[in-house]
C-alpha atoms as a PDB file:
ATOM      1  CA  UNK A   1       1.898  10.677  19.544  1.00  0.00           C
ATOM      2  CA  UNK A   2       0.516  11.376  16.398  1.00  0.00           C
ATOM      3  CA  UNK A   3       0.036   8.091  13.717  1.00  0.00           C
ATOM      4  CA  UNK A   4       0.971   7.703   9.993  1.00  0.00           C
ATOM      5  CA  UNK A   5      -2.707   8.369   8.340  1.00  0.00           C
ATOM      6  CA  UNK A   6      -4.389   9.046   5.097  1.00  0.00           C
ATOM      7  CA  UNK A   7      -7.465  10.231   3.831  1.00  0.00           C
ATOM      8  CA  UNK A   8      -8.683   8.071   0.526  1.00  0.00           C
ATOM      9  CA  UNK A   9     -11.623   8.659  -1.761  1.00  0.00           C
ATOM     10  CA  UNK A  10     -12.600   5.752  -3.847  1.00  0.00           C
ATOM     11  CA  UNK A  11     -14.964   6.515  -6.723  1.00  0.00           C
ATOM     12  CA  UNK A  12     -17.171   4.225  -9.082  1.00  0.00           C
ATOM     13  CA  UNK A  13     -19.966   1.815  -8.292  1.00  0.00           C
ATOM     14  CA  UNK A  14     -18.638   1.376  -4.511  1.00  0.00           C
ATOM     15  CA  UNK A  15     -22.304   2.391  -2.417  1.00  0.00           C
ATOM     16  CA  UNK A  16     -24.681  -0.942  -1.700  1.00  0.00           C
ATOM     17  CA  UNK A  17     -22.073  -3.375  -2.878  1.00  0.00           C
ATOM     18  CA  UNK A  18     -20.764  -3.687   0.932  1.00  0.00           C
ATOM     19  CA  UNK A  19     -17.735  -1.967   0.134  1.00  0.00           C
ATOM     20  CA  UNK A  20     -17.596  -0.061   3.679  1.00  0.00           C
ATOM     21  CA  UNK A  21     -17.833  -3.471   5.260  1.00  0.00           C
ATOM     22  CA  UNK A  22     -15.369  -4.980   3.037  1.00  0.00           C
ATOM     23  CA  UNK A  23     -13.076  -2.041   3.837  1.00  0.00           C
ATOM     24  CA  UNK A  24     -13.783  -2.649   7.966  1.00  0.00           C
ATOM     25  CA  UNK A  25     -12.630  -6.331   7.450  1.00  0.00           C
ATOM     26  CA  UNK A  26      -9.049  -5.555   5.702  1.00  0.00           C
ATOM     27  CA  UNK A  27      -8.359  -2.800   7.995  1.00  0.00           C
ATOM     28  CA  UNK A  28      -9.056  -4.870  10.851  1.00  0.00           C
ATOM     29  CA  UNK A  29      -6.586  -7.543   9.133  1.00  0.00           C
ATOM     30  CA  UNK A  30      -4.034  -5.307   8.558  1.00  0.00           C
ATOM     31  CA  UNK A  31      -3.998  -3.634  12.275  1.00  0.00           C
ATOM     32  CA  UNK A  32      -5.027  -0.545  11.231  1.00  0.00           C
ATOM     33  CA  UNK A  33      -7.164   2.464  12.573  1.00  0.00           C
ATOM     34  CA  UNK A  34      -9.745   5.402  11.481  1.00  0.00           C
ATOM     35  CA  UNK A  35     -13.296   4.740   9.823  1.00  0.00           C
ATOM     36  CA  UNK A  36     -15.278   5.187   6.235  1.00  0.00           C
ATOM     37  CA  UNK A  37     -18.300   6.394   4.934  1.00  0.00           C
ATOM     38  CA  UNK A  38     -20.254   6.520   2.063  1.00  0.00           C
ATOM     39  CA  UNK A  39     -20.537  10.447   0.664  1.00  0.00           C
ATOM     40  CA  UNK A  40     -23.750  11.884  -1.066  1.00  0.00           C
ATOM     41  CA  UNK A  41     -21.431  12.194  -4.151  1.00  0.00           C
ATOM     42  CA  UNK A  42     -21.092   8.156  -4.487  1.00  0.00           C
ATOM     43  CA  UNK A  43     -17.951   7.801  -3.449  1.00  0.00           C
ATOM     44  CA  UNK A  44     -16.696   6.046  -0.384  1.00  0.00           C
ATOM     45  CA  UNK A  45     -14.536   8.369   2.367  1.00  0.00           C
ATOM     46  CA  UNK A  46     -11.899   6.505   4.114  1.00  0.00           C
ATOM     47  CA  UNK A  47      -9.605   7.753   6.812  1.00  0.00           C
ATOM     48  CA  UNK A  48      -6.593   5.399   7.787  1.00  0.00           C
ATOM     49  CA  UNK A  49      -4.368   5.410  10.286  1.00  0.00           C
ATOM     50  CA  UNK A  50      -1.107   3.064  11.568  1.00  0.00           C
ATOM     51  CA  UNK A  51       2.213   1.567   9.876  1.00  0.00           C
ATOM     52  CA  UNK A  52       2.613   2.916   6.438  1.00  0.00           C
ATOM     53  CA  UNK A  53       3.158  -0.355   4.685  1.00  0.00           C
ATOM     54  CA  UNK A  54      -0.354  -1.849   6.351  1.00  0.00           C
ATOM     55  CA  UNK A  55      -2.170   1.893   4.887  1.00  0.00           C
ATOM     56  CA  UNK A  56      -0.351   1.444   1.184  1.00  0.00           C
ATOM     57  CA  UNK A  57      -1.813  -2.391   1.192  1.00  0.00           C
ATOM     58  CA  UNK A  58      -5.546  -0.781   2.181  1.00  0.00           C
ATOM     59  CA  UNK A  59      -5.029   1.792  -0.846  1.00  0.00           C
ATOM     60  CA  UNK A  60      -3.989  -0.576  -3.461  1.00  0.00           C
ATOM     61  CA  UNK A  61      -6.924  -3.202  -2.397  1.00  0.00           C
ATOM     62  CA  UNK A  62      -9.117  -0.729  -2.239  1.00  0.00           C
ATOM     63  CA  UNK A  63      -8.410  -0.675  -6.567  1.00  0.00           C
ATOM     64  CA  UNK A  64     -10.085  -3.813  -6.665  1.00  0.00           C
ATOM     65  CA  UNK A  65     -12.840  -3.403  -3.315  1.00  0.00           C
ATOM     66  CA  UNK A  66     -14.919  -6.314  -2.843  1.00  0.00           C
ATOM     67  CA  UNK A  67     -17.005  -8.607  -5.399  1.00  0.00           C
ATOM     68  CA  UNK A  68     -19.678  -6.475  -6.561  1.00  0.00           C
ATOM     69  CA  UNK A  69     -18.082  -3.224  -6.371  1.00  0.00           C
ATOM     70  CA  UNK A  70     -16.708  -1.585  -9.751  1.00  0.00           C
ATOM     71  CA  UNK A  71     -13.911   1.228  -9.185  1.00  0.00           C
ATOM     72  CA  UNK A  72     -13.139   3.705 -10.988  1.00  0.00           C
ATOM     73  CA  UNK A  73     -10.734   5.854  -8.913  1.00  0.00           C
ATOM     74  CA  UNK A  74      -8.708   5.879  -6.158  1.00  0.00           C
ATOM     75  CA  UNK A  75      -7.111   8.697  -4.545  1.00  0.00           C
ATOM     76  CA  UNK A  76      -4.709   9.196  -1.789  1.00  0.00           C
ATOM     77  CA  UNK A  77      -3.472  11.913   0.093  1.00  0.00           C
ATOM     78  CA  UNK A  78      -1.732  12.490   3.537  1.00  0.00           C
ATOM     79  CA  UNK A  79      -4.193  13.579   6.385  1.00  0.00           C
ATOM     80  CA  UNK A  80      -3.697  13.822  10.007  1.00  0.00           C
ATOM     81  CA  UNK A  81      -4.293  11.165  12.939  1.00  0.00           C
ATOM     82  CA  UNK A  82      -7.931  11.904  14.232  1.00  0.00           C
ATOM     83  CA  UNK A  83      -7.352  10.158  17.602  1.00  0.00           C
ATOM     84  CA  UNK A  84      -9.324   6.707  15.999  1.00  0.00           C
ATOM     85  CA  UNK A  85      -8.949   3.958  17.291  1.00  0.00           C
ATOM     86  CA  UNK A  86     -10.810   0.836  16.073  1.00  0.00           C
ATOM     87  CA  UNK A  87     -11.793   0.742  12.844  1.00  0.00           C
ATOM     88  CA  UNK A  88     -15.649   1.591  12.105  1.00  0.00           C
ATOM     89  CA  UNK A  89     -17.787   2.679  10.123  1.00  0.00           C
ATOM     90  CA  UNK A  90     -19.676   6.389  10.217  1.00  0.00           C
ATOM     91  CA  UNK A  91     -22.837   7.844   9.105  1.00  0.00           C
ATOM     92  CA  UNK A  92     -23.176   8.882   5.413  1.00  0.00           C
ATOM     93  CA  UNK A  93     -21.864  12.442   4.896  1.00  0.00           C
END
């Protein structure tokens, strides 16, 4: 059975700050599934999948990311349950 999940693309200074392992940590935290990359565009790919309320607390922290990071943008939008499970993170794309 298919999972709530959602793709988010966070934009700004968010490559070599740690921000994919920051974003590995509070998914782990909040129970949830899928992975993230970084994106030859600078921006950070994130695919998220589980409970709803545990995916809208990974979107809004991902507005402030980890020390280091600056954000500029984040955007949200519904995807479809890849089969993750774990959360990890992938090769750059």
């Amino acid at each position: 059975m298919a999972l709530p999940a959602r793709r988010i693309l966070v934009s700004g200074h968010v490559q070599r700050v740690g921000f994919r392992w920051w974003v590995e940590q509070q998914a782990h935290a909040l129970g949830l599934h899928g992975w993230c990359r970084n994106l030859r565009d600078g921006r950070v790919e994130v695919l998220v999948i589980g409970d709803p309320d545990a995916i809208q607390r990974l979107v809004e922290a991902c507005r402030q990311g980890p020390p280091g990071a600056e954000v500029t943008s984040v955007e949200a939008e519904a995807a479809e349950d890849d089969g993750s499970r774990g959360f990890e993170q992938e090769a750059s794309r």
